[in-house]
N, C-alpha and C. Protein backbone atom coordinates (compact mmCIF):
# COMPACT_ATOMS: atom_id res chain seq x y z
N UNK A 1 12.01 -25.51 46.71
CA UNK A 1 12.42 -24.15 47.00
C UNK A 1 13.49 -23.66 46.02
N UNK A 2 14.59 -24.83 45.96
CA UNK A 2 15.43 -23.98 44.53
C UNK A 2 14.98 -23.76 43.48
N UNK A 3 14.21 -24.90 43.13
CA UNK A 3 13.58 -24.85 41.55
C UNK A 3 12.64 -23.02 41.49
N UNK A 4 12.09 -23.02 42.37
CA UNK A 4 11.59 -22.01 42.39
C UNK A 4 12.61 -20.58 42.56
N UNK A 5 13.33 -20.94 42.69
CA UNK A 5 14.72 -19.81 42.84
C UNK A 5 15.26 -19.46 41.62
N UNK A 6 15.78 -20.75 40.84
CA UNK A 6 16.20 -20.63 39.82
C UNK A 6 15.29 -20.33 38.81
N UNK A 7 13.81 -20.83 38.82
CA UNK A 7 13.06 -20.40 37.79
C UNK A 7 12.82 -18.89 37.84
N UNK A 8 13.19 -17.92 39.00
CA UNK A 8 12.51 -16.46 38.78
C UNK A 8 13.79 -16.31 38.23
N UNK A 9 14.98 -17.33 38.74
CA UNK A 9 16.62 -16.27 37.65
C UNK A 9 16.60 -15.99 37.01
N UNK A 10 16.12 -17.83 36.47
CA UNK A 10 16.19 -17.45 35.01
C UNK A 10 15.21 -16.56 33.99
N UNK A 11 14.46 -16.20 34.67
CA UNK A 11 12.84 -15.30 33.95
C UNK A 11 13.35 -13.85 34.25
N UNK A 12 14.00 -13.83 35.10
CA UNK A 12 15.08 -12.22 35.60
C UNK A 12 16.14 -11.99 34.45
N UNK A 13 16.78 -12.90 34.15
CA UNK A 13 17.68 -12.81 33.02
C UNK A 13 17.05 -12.69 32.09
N UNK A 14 16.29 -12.99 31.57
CA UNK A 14 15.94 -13.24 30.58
C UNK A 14 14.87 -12.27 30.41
N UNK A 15 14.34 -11.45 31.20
CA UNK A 15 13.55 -9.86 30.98
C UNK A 15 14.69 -9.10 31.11
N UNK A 16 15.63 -9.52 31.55
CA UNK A 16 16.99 -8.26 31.20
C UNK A 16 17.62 -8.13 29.78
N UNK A 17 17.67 -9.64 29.51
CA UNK A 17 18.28 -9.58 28.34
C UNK A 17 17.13 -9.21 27.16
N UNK A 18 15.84 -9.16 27.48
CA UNK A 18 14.94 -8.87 25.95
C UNK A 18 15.12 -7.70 26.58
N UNK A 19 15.06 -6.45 27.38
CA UNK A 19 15.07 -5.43 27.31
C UNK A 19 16.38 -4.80 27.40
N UNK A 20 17.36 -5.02 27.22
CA UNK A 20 18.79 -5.34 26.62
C UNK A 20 18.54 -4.76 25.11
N UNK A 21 18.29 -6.32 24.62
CA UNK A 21 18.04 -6.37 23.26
C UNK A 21 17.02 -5.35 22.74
N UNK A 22 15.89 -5.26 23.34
CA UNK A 22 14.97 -3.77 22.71
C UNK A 22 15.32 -2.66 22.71
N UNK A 23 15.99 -1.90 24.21
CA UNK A 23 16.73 -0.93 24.05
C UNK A 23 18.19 -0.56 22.93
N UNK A 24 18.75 -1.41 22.78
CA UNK A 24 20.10 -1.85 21.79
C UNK A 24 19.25 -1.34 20.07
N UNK A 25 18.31 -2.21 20.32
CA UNK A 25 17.08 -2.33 18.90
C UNK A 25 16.71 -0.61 18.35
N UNK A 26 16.06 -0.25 19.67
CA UNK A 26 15.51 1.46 19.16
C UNK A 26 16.69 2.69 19.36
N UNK A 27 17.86 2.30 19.79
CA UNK A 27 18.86 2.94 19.79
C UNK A 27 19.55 3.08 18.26
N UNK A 28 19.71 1.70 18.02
CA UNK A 28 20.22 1.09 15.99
C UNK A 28 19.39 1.96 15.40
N UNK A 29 17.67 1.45 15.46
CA UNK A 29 16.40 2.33 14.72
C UNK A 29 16.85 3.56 14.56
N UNK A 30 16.91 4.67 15.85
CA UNK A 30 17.29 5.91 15.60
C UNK A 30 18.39 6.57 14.99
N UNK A 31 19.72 5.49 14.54
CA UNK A 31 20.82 5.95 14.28
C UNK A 31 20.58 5.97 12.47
N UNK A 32 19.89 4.80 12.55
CA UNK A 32 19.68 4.34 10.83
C UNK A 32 18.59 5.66 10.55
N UNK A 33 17.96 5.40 10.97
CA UNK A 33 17.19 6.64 10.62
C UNK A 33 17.49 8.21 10.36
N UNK A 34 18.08 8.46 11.35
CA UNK A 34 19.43 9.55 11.09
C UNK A 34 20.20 9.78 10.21
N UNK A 35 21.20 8.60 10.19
CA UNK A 35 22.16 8.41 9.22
C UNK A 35 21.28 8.08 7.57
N UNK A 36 19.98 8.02 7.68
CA UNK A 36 19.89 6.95 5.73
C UNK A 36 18.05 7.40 6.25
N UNK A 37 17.88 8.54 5.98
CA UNK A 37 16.24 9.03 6.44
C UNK A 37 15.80 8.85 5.49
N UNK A 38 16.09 8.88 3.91
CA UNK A 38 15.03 8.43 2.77
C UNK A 38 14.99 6.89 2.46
N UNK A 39 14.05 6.30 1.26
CA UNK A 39 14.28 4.44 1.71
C UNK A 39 15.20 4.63 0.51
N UNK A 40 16.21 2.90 0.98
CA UNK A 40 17.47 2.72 0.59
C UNK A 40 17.08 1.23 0.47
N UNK A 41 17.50 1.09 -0.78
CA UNK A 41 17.94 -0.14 -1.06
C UNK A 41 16.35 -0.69 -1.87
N UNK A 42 16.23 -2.06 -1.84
CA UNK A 42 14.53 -2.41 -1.45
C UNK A 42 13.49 -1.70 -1.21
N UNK A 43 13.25 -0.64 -0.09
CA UNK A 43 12.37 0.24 0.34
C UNK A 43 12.18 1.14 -0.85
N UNK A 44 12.88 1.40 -1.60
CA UNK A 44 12.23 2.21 -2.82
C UNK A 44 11.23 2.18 -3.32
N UNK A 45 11.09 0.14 -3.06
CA UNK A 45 9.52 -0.14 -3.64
C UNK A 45 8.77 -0.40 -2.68
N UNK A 46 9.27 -0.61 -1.37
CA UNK A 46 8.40 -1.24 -0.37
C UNK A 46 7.25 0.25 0.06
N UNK A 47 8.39 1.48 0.31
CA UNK A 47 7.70 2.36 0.78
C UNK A 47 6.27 3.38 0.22
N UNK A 48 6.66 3.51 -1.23
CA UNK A 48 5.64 4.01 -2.08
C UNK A 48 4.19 2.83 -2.09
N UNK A 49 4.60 1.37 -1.98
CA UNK A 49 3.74 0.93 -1.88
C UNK A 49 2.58 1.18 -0.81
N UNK A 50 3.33 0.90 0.47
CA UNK A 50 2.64 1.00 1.57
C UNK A 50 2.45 2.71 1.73
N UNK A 51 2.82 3.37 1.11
CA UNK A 51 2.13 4.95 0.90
C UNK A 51 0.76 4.87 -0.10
N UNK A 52 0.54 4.02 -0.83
CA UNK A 52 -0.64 3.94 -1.14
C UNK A 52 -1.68 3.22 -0.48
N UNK A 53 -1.47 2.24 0.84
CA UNK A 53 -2.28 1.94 1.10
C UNK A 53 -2.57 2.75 2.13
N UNK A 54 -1.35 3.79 2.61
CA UNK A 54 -1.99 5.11 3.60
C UNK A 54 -2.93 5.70 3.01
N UNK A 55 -3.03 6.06 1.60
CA UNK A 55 -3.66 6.98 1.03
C UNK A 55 -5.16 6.48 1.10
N UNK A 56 -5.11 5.11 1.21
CA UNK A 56 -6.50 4.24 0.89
C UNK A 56 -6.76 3.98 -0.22
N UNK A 57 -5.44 3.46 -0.92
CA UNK A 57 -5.66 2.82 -2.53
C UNK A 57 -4.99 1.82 -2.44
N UNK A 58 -5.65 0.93 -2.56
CA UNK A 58 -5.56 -0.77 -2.33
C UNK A 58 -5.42 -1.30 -3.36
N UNK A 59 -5.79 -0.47 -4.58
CA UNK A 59 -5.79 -1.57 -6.03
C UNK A 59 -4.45 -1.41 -6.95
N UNK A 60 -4.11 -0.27 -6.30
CA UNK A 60 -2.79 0.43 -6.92
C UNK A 60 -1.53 -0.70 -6.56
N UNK A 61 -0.94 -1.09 -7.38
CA UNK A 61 0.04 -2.30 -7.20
C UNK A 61 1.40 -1.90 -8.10
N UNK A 62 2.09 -1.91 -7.33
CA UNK A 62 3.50 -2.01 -8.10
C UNK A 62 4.58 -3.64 -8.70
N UNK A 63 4.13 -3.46 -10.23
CA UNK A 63 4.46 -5.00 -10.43
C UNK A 63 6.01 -5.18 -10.58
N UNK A 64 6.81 -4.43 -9.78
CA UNK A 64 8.17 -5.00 -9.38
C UNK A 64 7.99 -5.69 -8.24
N UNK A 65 7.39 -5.73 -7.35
CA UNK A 65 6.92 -6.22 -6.18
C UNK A 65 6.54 -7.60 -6.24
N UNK A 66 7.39 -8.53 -5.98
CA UNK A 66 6.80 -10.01 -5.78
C UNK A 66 6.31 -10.55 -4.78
N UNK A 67 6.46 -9.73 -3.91
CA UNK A 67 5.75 -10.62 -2.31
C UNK A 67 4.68 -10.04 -2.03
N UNK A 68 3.59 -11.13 -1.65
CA UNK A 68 2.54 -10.81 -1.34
C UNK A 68 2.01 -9.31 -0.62
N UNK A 69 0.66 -9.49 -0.35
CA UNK A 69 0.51 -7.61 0.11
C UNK A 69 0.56 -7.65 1.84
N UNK A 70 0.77 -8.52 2.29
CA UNK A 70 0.76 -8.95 3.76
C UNK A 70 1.78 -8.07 4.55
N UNK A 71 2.70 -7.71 3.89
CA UNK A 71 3.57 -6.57 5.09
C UNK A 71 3.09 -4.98 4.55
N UNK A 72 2.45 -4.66 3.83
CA UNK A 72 1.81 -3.47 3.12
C UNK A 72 0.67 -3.24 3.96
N UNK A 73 -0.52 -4.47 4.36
CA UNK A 73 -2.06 -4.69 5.03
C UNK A 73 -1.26 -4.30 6.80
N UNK A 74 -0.57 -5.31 7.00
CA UNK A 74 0.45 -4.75 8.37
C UNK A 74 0.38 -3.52 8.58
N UNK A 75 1.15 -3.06 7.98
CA UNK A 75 2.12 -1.83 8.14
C UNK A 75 1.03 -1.16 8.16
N UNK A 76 0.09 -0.81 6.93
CA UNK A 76 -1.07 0.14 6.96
C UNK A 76 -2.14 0.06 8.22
N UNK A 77 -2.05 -0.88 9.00
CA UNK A 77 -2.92 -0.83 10.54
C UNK A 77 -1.93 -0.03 11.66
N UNK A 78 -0.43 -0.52 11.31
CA UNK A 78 0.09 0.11 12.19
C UNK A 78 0.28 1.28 12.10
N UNK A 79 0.45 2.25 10.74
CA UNK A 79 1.04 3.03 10.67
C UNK A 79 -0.14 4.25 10.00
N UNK A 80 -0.85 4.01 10.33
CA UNK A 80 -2.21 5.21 9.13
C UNK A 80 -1.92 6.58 9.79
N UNK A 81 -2.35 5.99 11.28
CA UNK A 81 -2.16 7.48 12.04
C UNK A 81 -0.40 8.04 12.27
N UNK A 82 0.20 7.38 12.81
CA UNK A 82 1.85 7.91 13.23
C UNK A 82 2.12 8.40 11.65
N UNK A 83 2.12 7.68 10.63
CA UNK A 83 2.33 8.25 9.59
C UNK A 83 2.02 10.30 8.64
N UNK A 84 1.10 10.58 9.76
CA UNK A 84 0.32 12.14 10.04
C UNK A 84 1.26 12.40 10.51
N UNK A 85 1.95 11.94 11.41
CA UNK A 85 2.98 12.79 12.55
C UNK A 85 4.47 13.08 11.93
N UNK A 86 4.68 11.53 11.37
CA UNK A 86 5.67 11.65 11.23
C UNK A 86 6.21 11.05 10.02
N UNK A 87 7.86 11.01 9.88
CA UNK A 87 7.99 10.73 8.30
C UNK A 87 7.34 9.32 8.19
N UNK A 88 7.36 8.91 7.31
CA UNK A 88 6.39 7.40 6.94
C UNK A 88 7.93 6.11 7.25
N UNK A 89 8.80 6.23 6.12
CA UNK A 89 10.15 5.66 5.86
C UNK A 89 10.48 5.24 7.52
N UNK A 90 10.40 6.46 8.20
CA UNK A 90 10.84 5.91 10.19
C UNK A 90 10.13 5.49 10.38
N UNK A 91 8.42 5.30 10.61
CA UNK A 91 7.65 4.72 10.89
C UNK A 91 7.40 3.79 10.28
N UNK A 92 7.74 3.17 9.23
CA UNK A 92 7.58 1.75 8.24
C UNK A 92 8.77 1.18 8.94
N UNK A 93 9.57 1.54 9.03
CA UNK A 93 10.95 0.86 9.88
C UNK A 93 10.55 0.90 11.09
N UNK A 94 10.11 1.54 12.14
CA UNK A 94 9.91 0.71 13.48
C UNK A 94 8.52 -0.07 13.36
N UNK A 95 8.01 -0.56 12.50
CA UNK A 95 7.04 -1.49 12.12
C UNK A 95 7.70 -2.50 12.67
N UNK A 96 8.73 -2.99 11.98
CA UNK A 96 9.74 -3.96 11.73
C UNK A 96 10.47 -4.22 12.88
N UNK A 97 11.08 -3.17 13.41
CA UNK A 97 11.74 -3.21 14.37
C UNK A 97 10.70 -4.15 16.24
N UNK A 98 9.26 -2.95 15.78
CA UNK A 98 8.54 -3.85 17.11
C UNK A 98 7.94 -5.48 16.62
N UNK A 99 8.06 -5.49 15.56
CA UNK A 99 7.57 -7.16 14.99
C UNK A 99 9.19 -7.84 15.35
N UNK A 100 9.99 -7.85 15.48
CA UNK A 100 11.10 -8.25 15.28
C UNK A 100 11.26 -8.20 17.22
N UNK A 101 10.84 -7.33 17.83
CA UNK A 101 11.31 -7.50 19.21
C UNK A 101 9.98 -8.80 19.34
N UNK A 102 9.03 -8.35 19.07
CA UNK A 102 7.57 -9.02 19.69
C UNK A 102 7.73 -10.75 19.32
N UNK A 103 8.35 -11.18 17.97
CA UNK A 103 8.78 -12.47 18.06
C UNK A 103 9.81 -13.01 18.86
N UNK A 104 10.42 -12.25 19.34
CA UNK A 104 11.85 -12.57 20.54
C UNK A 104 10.91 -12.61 21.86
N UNK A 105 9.92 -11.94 22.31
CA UNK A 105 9.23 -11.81 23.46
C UNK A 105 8.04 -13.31 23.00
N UNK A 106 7.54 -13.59 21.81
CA UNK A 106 6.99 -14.24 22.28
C UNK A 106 7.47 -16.05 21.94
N UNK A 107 8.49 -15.84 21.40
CA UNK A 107 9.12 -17.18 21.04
C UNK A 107 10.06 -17.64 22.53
N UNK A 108 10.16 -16.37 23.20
CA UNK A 108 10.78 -16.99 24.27
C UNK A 108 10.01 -17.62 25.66
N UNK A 109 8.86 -16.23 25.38
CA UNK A 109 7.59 -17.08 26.43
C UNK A 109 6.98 -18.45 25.95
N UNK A 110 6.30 -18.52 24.47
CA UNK A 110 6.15 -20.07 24.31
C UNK A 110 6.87 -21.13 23.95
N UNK A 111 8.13 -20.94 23.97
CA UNK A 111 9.17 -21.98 24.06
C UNK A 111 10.07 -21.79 25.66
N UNK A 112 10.04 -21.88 26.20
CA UNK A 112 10.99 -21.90 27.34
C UNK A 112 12.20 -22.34 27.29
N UNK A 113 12.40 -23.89 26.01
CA UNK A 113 13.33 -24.30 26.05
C UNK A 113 14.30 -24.14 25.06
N UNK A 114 13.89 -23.14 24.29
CA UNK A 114 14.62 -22.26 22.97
C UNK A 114 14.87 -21.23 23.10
N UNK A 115 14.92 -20.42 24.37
CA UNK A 115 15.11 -18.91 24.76
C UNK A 115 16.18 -18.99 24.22
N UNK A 116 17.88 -19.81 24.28
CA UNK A 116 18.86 -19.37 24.20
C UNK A 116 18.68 -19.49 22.10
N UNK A 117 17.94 -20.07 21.33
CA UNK A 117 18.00 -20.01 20.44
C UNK A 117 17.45 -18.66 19.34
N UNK A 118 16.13 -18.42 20.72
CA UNK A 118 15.30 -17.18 20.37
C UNK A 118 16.62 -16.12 20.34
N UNK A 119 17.26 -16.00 21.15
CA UNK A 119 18.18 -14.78 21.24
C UNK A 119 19.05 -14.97 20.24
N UNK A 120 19.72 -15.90 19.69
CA UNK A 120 20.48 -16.16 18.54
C UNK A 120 19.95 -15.22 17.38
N UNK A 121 18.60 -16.00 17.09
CA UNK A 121 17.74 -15.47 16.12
C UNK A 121 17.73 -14.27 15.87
N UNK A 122 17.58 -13.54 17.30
CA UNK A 122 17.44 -12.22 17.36
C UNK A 122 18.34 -11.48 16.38
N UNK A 123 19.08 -11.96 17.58
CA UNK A 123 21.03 -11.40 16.68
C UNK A 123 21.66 -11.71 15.57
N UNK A 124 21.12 -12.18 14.63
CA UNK A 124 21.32 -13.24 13.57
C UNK A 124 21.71 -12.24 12.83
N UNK A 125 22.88 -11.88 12.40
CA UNK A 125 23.43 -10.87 11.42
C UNK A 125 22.36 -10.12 10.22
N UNK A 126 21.91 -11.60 9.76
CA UNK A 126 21.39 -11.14 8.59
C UNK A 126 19.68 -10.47 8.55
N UNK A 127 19.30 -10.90 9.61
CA UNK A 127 17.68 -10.95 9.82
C UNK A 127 17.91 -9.84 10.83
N UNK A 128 18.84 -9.49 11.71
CA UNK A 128 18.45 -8.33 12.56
C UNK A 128 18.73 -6.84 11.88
N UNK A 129 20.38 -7.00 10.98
CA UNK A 129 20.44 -5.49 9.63
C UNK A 129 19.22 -5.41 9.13
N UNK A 130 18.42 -5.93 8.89
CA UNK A 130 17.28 -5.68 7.65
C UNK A 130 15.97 -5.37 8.75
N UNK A 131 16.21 -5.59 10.28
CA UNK A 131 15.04 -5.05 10.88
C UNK A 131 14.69 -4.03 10.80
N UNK A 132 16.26 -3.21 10.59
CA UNK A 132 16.15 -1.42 11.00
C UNK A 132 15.51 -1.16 9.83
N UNK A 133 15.28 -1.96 8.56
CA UNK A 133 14.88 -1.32 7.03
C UNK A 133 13.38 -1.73 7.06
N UNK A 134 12.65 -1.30 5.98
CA UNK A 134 11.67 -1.66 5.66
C UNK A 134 11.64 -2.61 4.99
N UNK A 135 11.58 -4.12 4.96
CA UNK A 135 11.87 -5.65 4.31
C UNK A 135 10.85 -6.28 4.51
N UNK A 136 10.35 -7.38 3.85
CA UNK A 136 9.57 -8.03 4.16
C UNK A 136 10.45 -9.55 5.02
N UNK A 137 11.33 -9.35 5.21
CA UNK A 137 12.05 -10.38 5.91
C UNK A 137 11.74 -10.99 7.55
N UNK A 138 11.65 -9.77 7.99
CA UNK A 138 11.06 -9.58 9.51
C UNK A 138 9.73 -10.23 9.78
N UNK A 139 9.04 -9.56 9.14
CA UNK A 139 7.29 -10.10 9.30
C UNK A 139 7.31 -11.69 8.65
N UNK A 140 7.91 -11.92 7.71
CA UNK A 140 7.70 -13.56 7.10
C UNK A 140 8.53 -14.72 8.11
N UNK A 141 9.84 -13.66 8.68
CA UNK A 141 10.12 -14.84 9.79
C UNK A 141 9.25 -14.56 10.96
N UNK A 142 8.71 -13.93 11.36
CA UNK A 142 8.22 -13.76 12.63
C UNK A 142 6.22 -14.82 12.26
N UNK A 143 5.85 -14.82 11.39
CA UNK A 143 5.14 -15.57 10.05
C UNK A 143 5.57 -16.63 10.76
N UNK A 144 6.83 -17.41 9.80
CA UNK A 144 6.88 -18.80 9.89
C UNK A 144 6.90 -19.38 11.57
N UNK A 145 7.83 -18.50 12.10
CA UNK A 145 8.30 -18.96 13.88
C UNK A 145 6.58 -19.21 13.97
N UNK A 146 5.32 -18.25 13.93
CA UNK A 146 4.56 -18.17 14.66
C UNK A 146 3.27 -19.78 14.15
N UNK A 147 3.98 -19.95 12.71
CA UNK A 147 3.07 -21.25 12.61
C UNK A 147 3.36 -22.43 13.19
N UNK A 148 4.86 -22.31 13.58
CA UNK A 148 5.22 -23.56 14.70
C UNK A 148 4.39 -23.61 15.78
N UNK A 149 4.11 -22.25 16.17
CA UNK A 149 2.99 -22.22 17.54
C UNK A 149 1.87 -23.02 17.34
N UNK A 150 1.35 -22.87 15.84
CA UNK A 150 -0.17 -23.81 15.80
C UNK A 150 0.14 -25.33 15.48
């Protein structure tokens, strides 16, 4: 009977705290976006790229670009249509932002016993600043975490 007590706690806490952390997440998203609406930094090249694969030009390559085309193929499933609506730069950034919650949701469901590490991760100075941007940092860790799964 306790075990079963403590296991909904702890599954109670721990849907508080990822939706904690998501709300906290699209609150940051909207401020960065606000505050720095054209791409900054990196995104100079990330974004024109993945604007060509909106366009449906796949062969078009920018050879400052060293990382593979894997967050460009991403982004362009997620983003073909919202990208009509809205600016591309916000929508290439909450790419990132829901890949970045979705490895916290699912590293904590298939690890049970790394939740408190998953949340670290989350918060990890360096890997959570670069969620709000368009980086390929996000998707390659959320990448590696997910080959531990296989």
């Amino acid at each position: 009977f306790f075990r079963v007590r403590i296991s909904c706690f702890i599954f109670c806490c721990t849907t508080m705290l990822y939706l904690v952390a998501v709300a906290v997440s699209l609150a940051v998203l909207g401020i960065v976006n606000w505050v720095i609406p054209s791409p900054y930094m990196d995104e100079v090249f990330h974004v024109p790229q993945t604007e060509q694969y909106l366009h449906l030009d796949f062969l078009q390559w920018d050879e400052k670009i060293t990382t593979p085309p894997a967050l460009y193929l991403f982004s362009f499933l997620y983003a073909y249509l919202p990208s009509k609506l809205f600016a591309v730069t916000a929508v290439l950034r909450s790419f990132n932002v829901v890949v970045h919650c979705c490895s916290l949701a699912a590293f904590c469901n298939l690890f049970p016993q790394w939740r408190s590490a998953a949340h670290v991760l989350f918060f990890l100075p360096p890997l959570y600043f670069v969620c709000f941007l368009f980086y390929t940092d996000v998707l390659s860790t959320c990448w590696v975490g997910s080959s531990l799964i296989l």
